[in-house]
C-alpha atoms as a PDB file:
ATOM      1  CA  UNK A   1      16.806 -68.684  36.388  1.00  0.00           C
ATOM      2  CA  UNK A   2      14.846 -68.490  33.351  1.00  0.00           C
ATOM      3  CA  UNK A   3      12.600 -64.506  33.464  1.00  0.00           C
ATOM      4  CA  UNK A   4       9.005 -65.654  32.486  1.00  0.00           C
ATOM      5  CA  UNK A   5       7.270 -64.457  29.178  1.00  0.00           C
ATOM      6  CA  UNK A   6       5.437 -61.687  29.724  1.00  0.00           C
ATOM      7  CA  UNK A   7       3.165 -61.362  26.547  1.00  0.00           C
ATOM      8  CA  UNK A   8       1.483 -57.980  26.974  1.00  0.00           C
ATOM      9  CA  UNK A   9       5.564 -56.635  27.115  1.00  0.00           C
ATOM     10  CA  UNK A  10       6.984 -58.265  24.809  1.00  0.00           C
ATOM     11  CA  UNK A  11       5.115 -60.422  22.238  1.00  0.00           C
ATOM     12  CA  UNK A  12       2.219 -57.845  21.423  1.00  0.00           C
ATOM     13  CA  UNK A  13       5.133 -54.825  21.163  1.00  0.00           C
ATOM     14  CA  UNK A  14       6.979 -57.027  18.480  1.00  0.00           C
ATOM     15  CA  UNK A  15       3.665 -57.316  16.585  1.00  0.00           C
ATOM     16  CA  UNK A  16       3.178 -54.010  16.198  1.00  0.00           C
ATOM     17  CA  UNK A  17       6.327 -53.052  15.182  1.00  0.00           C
ATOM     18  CA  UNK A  18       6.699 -55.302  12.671  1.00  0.00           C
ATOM     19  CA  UNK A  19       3.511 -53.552  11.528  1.00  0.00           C
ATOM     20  CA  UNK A  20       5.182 -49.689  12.073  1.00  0.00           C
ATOM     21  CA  UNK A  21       8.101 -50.689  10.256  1.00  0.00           C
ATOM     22  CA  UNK A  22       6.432 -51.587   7.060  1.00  0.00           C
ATOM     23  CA  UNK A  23       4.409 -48.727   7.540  1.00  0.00           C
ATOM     24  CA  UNK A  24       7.748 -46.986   7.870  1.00  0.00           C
ATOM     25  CA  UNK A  25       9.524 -48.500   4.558  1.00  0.00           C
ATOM     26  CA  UNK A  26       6.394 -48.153   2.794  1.00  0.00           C
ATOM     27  CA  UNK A  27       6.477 -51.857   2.137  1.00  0.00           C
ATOM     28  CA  UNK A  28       3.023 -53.490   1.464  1.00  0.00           C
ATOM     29  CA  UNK A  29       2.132 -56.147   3.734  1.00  0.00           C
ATOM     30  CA  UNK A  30       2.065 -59.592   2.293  1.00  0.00           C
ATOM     31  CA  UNK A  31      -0.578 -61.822   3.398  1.00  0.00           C
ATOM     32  CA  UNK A  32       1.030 -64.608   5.836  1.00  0.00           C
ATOM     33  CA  UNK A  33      -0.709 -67.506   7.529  1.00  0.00           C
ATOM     34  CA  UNK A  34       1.403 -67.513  10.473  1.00  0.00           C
ATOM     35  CA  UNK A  35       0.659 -63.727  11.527  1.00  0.00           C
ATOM     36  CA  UNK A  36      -1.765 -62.910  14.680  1.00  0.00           C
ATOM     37  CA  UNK A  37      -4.945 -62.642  13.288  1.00  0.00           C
ATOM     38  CA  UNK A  38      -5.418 -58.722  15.227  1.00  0.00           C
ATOM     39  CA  UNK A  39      -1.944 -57.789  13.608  1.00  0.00           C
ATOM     40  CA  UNK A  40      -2.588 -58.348  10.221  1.00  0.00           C
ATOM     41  CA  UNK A  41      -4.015 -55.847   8.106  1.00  0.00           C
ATOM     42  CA  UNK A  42      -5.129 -58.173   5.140  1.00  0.00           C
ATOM     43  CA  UNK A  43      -7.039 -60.260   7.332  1.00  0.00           C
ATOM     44  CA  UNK A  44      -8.865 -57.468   9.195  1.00  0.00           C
ATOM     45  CA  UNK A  45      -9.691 -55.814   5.904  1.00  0.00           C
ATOM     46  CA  UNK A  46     -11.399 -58.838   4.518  1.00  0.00           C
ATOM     47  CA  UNK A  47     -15.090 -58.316   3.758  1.00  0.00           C
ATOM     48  CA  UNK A  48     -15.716 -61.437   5.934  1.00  0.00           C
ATOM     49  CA  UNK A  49     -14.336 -59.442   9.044  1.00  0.00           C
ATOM     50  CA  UNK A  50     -16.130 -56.436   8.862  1.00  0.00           C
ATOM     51  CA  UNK A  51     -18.053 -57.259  11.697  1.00  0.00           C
ATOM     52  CA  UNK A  52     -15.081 -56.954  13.280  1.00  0.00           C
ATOM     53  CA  UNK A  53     -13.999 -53.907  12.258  1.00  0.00           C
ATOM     54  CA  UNK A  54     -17.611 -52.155  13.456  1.00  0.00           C
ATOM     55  CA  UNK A  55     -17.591 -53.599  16.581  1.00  0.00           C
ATOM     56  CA  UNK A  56     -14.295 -52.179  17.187  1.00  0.00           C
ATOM     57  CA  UNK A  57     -15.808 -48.449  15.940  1.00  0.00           C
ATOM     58  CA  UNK A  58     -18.322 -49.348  18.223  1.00  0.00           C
ATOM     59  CA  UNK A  59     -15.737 -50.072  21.322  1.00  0.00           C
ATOM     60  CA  UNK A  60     -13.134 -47.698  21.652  1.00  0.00           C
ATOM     61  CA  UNK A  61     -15.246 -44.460  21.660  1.00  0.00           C
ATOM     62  CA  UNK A  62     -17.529 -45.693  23.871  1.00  0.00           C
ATOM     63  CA  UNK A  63     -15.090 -46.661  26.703  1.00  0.00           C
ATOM     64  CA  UNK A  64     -12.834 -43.956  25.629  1.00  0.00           C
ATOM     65  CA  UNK A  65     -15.857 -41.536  26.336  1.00  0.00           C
ATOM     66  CA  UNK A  66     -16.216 -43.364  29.639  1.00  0.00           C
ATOM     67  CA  UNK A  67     -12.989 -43.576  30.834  1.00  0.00           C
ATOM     68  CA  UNK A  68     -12.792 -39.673  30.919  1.00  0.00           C
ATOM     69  CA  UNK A  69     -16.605 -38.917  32.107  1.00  0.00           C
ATOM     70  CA  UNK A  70     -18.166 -37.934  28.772  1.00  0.00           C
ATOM     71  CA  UNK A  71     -21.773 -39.514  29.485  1.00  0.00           C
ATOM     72  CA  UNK A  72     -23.646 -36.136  28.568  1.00  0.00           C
ATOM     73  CA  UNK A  73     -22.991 -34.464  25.029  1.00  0.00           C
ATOM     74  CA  UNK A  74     -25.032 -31.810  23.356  1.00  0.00           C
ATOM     75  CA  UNK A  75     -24.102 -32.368  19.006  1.00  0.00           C
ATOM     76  CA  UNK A  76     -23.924 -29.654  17.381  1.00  0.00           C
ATOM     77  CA  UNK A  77     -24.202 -30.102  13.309  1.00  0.00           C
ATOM     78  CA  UNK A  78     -23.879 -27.804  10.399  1.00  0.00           C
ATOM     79  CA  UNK A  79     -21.472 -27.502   7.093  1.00  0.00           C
ATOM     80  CA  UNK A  80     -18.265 -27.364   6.863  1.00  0.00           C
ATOM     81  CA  UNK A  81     -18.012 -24.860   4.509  1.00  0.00           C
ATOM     82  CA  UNK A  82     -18.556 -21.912   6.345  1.00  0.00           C
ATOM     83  CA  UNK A  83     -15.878 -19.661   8.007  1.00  0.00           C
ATOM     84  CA  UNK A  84     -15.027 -17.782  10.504  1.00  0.00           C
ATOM     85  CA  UNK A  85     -15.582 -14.069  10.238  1.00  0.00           C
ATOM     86  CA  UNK A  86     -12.140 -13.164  10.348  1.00  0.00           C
ATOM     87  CA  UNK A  87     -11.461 -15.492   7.658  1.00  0.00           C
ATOM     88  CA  UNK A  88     -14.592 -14.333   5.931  1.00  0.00           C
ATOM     89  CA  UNK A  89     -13.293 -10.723   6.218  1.00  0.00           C
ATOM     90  CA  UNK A  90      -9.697 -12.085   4.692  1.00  0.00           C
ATOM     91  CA  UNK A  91     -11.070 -13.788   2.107  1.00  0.00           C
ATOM     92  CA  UNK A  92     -12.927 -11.151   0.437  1.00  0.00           C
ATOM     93  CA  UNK A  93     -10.223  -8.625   1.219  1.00  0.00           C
ATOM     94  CA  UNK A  94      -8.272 -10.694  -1.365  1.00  0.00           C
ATOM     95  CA  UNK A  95     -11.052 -11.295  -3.306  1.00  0.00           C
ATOM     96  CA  UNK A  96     -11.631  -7.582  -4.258  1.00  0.00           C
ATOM     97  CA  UNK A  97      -8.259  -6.978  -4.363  1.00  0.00           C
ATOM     98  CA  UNK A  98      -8.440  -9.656  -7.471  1.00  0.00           C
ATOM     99  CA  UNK A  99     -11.464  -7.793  -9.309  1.00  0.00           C
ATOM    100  CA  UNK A 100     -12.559 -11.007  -9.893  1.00  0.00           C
ATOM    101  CA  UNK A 101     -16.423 -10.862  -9.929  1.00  0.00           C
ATOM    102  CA  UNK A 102     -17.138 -14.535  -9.179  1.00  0.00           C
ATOM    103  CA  UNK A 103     -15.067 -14.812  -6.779  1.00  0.00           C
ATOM    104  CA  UNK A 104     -16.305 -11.736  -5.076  1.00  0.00           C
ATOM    105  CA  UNK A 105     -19.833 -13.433  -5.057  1.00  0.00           C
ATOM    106  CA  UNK A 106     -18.586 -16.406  -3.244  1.00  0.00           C
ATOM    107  CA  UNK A 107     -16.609 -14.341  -0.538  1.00  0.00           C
ATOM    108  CA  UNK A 108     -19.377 -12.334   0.080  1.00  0.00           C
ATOM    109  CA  UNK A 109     -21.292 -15.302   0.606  1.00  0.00           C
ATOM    110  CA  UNK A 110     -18.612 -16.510   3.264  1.00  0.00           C
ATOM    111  CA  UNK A 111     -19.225 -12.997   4.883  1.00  0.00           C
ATOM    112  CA  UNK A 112     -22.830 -13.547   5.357  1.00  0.00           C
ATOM    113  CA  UNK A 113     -22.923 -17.086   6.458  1.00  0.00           C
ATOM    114  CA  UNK A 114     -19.899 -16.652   8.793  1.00  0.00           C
ATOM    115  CA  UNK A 115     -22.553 -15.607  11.691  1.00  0.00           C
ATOM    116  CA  UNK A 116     -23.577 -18.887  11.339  1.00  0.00           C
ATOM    117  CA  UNK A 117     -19.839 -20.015  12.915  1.00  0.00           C
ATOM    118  CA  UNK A 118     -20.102 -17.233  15.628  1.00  0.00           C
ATOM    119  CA  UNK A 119     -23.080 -18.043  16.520  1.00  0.00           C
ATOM    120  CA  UNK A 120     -22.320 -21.726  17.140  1.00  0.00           C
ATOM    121  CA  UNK A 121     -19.280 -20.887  19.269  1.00  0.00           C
ATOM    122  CA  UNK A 122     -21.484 -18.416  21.701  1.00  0.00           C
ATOM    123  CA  UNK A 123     -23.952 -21.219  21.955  1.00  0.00           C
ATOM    124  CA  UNK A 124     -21.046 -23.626  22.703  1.00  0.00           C
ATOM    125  CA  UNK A 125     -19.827 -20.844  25.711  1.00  0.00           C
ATOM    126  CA  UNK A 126     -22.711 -20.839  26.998  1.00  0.00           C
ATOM    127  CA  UNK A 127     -22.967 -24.898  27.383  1.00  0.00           C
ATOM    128  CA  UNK A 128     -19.415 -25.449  28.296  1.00  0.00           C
ATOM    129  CA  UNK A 129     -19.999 -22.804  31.358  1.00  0.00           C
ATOM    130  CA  UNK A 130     -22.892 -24.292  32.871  1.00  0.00           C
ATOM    131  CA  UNK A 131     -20.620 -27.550  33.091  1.00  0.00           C
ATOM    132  CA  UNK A 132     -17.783 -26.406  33.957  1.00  0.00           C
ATOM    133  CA  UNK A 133     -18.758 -25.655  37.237  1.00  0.00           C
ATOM    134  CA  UNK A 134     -20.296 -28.955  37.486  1.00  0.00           C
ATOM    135  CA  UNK A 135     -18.680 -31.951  38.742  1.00  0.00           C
ATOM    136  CA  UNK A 136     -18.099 -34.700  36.675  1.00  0.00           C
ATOM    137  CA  UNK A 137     -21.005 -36.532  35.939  1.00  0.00           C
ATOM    138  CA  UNK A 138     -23.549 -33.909  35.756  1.00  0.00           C
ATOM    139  CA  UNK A 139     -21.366 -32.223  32.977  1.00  0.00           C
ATOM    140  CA  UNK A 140     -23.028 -31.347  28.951  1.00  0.00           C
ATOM    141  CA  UNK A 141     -19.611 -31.703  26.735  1.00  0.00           C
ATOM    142  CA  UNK A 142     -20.334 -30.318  23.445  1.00  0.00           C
ATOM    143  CA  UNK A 143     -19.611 -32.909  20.598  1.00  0.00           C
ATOM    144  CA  UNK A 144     -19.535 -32.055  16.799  1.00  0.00           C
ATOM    145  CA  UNK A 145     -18.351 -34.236  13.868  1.00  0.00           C
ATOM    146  CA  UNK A 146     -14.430 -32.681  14.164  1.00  0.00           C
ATOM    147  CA  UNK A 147     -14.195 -31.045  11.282  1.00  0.00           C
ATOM    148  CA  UNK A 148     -13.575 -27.825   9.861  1.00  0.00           C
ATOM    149  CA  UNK A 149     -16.714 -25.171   9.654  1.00  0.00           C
ATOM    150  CA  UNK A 150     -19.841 -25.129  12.335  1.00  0.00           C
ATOM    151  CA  UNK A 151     -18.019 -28.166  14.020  1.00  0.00           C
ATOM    152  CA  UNK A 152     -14.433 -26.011  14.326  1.00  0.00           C
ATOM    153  CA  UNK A 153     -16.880 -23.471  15.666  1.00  0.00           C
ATOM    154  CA  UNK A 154     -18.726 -25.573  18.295  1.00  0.00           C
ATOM    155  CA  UNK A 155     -15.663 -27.387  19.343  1.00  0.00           C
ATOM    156  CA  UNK A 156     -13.612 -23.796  19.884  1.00  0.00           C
ATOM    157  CA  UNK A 157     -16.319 -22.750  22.053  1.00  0.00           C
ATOM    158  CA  UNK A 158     -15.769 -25.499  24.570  1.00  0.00           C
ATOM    159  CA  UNK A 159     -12.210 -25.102  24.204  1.00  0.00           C
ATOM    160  CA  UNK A 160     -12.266 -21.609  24.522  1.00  0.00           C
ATOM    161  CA  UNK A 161     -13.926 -21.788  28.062  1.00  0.00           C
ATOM    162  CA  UNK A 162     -11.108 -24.502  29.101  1.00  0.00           C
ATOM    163  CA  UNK A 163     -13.538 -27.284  29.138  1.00  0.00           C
ATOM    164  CA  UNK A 164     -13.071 -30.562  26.976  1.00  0.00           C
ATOM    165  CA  UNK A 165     -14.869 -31.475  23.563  1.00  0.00           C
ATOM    166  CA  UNK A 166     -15.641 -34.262  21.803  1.00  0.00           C
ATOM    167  CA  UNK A 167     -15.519 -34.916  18.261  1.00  0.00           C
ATOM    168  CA  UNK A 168     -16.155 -37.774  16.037  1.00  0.00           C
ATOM    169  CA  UNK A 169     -14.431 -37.389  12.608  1.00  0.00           C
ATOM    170  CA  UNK A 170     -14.767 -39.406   9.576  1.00  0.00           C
ATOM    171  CA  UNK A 171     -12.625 -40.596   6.812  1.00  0.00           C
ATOM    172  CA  UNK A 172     -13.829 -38.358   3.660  1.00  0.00           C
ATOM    173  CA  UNK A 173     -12.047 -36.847   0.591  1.00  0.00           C
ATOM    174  CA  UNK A 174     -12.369 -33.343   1.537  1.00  0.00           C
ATOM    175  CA  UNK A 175     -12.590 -33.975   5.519  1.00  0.00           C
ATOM    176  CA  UNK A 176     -10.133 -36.311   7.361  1.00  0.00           C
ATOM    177  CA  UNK A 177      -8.307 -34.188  10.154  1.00  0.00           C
ATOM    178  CA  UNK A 178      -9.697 -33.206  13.228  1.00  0.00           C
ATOM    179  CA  UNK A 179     -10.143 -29.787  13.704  1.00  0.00           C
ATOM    180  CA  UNK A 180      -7.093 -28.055  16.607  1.00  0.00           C
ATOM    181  CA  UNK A 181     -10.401 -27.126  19.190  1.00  0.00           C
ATOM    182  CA  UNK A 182     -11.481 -30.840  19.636  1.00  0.00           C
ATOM    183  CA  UNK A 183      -9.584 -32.914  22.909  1.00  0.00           C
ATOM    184  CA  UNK A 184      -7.158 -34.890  21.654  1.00  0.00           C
ATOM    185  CA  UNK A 185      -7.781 -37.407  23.970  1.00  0.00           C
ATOM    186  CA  UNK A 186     -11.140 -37.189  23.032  1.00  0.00           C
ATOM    187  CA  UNK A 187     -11.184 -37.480  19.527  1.00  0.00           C
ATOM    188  CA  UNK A 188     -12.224 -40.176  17.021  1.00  0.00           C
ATOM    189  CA  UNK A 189     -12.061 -40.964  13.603  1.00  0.00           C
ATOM    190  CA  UNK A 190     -14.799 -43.506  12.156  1.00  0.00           C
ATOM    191  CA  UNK A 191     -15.029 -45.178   8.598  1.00  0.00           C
ATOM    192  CA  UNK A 192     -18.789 -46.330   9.202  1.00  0.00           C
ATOM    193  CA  UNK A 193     -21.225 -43.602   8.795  1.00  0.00           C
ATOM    194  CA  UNK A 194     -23.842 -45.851  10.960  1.00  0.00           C
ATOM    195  CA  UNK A 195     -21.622 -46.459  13.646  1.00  0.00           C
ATOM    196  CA  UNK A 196     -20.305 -42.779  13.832  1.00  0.00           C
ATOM    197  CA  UNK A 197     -24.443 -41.613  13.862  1.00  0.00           C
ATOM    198  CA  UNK A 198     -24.817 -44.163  16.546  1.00  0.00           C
ATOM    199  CA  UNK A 199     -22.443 -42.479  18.461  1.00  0.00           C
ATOM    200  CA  UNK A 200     -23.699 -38.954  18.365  1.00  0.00           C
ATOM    201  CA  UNK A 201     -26.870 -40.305  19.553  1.00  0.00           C
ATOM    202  CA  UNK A 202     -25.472 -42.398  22.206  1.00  0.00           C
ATOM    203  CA  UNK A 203     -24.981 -39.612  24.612  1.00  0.00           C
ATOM    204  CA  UNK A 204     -26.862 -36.918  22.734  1.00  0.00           C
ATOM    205  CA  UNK A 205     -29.275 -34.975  25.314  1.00  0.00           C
ATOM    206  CA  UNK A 206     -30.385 -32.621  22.839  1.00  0.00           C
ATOM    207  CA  UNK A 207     -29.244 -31.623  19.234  1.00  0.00           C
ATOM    208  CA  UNK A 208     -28.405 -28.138  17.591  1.00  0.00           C
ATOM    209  CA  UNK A 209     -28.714 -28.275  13.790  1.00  0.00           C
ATOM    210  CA  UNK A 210     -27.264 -25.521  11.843  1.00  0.00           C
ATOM    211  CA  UNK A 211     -27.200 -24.821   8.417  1.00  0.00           C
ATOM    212  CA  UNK A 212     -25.714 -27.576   6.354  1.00  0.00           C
ATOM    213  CA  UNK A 213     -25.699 -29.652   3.305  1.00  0.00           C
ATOM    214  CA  UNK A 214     -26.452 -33.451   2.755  1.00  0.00           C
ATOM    215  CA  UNK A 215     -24.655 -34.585   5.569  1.00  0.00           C
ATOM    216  CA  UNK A 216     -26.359 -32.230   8.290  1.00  0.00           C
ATOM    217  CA  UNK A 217     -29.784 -33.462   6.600  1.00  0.00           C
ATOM    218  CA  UNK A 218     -28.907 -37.383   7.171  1.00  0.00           C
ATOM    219  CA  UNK A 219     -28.076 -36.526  10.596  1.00  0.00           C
ATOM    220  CA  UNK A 220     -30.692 -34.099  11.038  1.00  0.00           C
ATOM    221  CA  UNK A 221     -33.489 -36.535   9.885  1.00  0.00           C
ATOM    222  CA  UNK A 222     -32.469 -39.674  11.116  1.00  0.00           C
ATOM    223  CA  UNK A 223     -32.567 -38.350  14.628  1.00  0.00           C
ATOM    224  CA  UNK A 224     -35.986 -36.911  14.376  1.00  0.00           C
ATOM    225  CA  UNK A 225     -37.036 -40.078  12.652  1.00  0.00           C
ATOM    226  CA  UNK A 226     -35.463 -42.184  16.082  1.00  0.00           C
ATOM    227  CA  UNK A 227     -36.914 -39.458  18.096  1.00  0.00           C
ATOM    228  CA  UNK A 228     -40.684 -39.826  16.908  1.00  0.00           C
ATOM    229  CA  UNK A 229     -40.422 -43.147  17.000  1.00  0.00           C
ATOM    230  CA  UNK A 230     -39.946 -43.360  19.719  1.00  0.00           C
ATOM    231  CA  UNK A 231     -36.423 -45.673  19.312  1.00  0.00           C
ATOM    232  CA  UNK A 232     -34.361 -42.908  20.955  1.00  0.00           C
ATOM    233  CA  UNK A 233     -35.140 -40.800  24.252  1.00  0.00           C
ATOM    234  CA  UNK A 234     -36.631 -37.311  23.519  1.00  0.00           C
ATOM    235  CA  UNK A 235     -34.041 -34.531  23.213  1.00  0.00           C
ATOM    236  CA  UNK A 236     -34.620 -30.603  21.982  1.00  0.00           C
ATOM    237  CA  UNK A 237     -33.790 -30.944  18.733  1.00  0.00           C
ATOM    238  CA  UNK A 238     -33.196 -27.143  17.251  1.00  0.00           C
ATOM    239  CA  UNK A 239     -32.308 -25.630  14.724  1.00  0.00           C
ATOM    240  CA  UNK A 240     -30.138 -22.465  14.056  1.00  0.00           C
ATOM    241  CA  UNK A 241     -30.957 -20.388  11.254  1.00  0.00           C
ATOM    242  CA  UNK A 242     -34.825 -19.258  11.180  1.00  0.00           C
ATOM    243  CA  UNK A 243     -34.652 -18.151   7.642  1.00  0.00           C
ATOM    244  CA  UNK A 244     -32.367 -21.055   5.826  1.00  0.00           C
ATOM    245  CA  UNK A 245     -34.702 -24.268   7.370  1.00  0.00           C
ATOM    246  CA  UNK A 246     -37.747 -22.452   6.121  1.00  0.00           C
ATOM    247  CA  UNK A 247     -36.398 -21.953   2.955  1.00  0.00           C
ATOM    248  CA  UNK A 248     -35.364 -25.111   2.399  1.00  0.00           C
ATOM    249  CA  UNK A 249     -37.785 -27.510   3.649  1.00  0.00           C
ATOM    250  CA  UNK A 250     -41.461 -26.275   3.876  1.00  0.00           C
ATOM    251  CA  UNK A 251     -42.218 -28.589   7.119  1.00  0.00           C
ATOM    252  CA  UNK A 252     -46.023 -27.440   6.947  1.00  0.00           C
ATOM    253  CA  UNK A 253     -46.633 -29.350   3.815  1.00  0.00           C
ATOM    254  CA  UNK A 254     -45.616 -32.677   5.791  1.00  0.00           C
ATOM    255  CA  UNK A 255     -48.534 -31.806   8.047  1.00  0.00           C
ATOM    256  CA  UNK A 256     -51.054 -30.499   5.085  1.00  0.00           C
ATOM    257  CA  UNK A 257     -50.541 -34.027   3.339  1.00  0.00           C
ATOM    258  CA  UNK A 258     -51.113 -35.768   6.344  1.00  0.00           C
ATOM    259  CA  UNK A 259     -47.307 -37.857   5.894  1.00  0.00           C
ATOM    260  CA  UNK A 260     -47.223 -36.513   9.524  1.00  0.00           C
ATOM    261  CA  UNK A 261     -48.992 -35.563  12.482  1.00  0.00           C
ATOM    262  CA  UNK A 262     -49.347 -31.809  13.911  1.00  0.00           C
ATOM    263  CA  UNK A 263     -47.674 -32.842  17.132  1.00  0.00           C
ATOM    264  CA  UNK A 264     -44.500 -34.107  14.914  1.00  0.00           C
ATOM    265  CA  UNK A 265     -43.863 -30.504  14.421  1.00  0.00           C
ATOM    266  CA  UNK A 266     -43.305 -30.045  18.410  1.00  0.00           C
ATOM    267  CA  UNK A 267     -40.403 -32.028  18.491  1.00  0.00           C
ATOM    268  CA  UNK A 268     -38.556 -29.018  16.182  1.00  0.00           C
ATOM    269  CA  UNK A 269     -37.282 -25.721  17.801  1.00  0.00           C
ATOM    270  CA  UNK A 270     -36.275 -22.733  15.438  1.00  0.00           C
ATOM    271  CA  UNK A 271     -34.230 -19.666  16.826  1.00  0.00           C
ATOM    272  CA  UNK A 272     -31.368 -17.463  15.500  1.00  0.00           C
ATOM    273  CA  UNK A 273     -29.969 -16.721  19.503  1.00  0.00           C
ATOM    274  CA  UNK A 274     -27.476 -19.067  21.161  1.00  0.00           C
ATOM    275  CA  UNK A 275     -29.156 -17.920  24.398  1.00  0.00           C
ATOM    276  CA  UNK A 276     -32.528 -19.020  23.162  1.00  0.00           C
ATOM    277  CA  UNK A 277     -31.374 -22.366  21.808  1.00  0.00           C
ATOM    278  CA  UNK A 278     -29.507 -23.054  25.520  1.00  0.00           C
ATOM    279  CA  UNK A 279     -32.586 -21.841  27.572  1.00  0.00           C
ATOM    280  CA  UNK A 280     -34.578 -24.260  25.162  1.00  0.00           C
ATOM    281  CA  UNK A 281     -32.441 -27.079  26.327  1.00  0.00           C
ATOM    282  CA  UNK A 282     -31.761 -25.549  29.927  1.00  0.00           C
ATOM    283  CA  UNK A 283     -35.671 -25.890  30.555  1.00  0.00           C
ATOM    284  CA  UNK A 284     -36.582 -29.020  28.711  1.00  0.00           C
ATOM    285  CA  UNK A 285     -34.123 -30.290  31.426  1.00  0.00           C
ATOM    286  CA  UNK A 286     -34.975 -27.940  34.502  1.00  0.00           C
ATOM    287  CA  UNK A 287     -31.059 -27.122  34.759  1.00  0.00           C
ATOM    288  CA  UNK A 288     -30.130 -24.603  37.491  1.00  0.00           C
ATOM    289  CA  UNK A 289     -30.157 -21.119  36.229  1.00  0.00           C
ATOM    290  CA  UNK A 290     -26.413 -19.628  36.253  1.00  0.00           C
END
C-alpha cells in the first residue's frame, strides 16, 4: 500500500537542506524558477519582498514572546561600551602596566563609568525578584537590546536571580551576538531598526534609560515622543545617571522656548539608585511591596 505524503516531514525538510548544504559548501545560491518561493533566498531578499521580510520580524518575536509568557517587560537601555568593574579594574591594571598615557585615560574612564553596569544589574535583581515569585502572567521580565555593555548588565541581573530575559539584538558591525545572560529561547536578532523599536515598546511597562550614545537617544526619544502623544500607553520612563542627562541635554530650555509644555517634563524620572528607579515603577503601578 502506497504511505501517503506527508509534506510538513518530508517535503519542507528537503527544502531546507538543500538550503544548509549550500550554506555548508559555501556555494552561492543561484536564482531558480522552480524553487519554493519561502526557500529561496534570492527571492526573499528582493526589494519587492521586503514586506515580507518585516512582517516576519514582526511575527516570530511576538508569538515567541507569547508562547513562553513574556507579556510584561521592563527595557532597560544604555551603551555598550561600558564594562564591568572587574573588567574595568583589568583593563587599567594592564593599562598602567603599559605606561601608556592615553590609554590610561581611557581605562580610567572604563573605571568610572563601570557603576553605570552595576548599577543596572542591581536594578535588574530587584525586578527579576518581585516576579519571580509571581506566577506567570503577572511577571516584569527585564528586556535589553542583547548586547554587550548596560544590556549584558541588565540581562545578567535577571539571569543571575534564575529568572528569564529577553533580548532583542540587531545586526550591526560592532554588535551582532547576543550577550551569554539573555534566554536563549528568548532571544532575537532583527535587521529593521523600526520593527526591533516596535518591539521594545510592545510589552514595555516602563523604561530605564542609562547612559548611552546615539542609539540610547533614538530609543530614548522616540518613546517619549509615543508617550506624549499619546500613541503609546504611559510608562515611567527614567533615567539612570543624574549627572550625565543633565549634562547632555539641558531639558529646561525645551520648556523656556515653549517647543514643550511644563507637564512634558513629568513624564521623565532622574535617580542614580536602582531602588529608587524600581519603587518609581513599583508605585506608578501599585505593585505589592516585597
Amino acid at each position: 500500500m502506497i504511505q501517503p505524503h506527508n509534506l510538513n516531514e518530508h517535503t519542507l525538510a528537503e527544502v531546507w537542506a538543500d538550503v544548509q548544504a549550500h550554506v555548508d559548501a559555501g556555494i552561492r545560491m543561484q536564482p531558480n524558477a522552480y524553487r519554493l518561493a519561502f526557500s529561496d533566498p534570492e527571492f526573499l531578499m528582493r526589494r519587492e519582498t521586503r514586506g515580507t521580510r518585516m512582517q516576519l520580524e514582526m511575527l516570530k518575536p511576538d508569538l515567541d514572546q507569547s508562547e513562553q509568557g513574556v507579556e510584561n517587560t521592563v527595557v532597560v537601555f544604555g551603551s555598550a561600551r561600558f564594562l564591568s568593574p572587574h573588567d574595568a579594574e583589568l583593563a587599567l591594571t594592564e593599562a598602567q602596566a603599559s605606561g601608556d598615557k592615553e590609554r590610561i585615560a581611557v581605562a580610567q574612564r572604563h573605571v568610572r563609568n563601570a557603576v553605570h553596569y552595576e548599577h543596572a544589574r542591581l536594578f535588574a535583581h530587584l525586578v527579576a525578584g518581585h516576579s519571580a515569585r509571581l506566577p506567570l502572567k503577572d511577571r516584569i521580565f527585564v528586556c535589553t537590546g542583547g548586547g554587550p555593555g548596560i544590556m549584558e548588565a541588565a540581562n545578567r541581573g535577571a539571569h543571575e536571580m534564575g529568572v528569564p530575559t529577553v533580548g532583542l539584538n540587531i545586526t550591526l558591525p560592532h554588535e551582532q551576538s547576543a550577550n551569554p545572560f539573555v534566554t536563549p529561547t528568548l532571544s532575537f536578532k532583527f535587521h529593521y531598526f523600526a520593527l526591533r523599536k516596535m518591539h521594545f515598546m510592545m510589552r514595555a511597562k516602563a523604561m530605564v534609560a542609562f547612559p548611552g550614545g546615539f542609539g540610547t537617544l533614538d530609543e530614548l526619544f522616540e518613546i517619549i515622543t509615543l508617550v506624549q502623544t499619546q500613541k503609546a500607553t504611559p510608562i515611567p520612563i527614567i533615567l539612570f545617571g543624574i549627572d550625565y542627562w543633565r549634562r547632555l541635554i539641558n531639558f529646561d530650555v525645551l520648556v523656556e522656548e515653549g517647543v514643550v509644555s511644563p507637564q512634558d517634563m513629568d513624564l521623565l524620572t532622574f535617580t542614580d539608585d536602582p531602588q529608587q528607579a524600581w519603587e518609581t515603577i513599583r508605585a506608578f503601578y501599585a505593585l505589592e511591596v516585597e
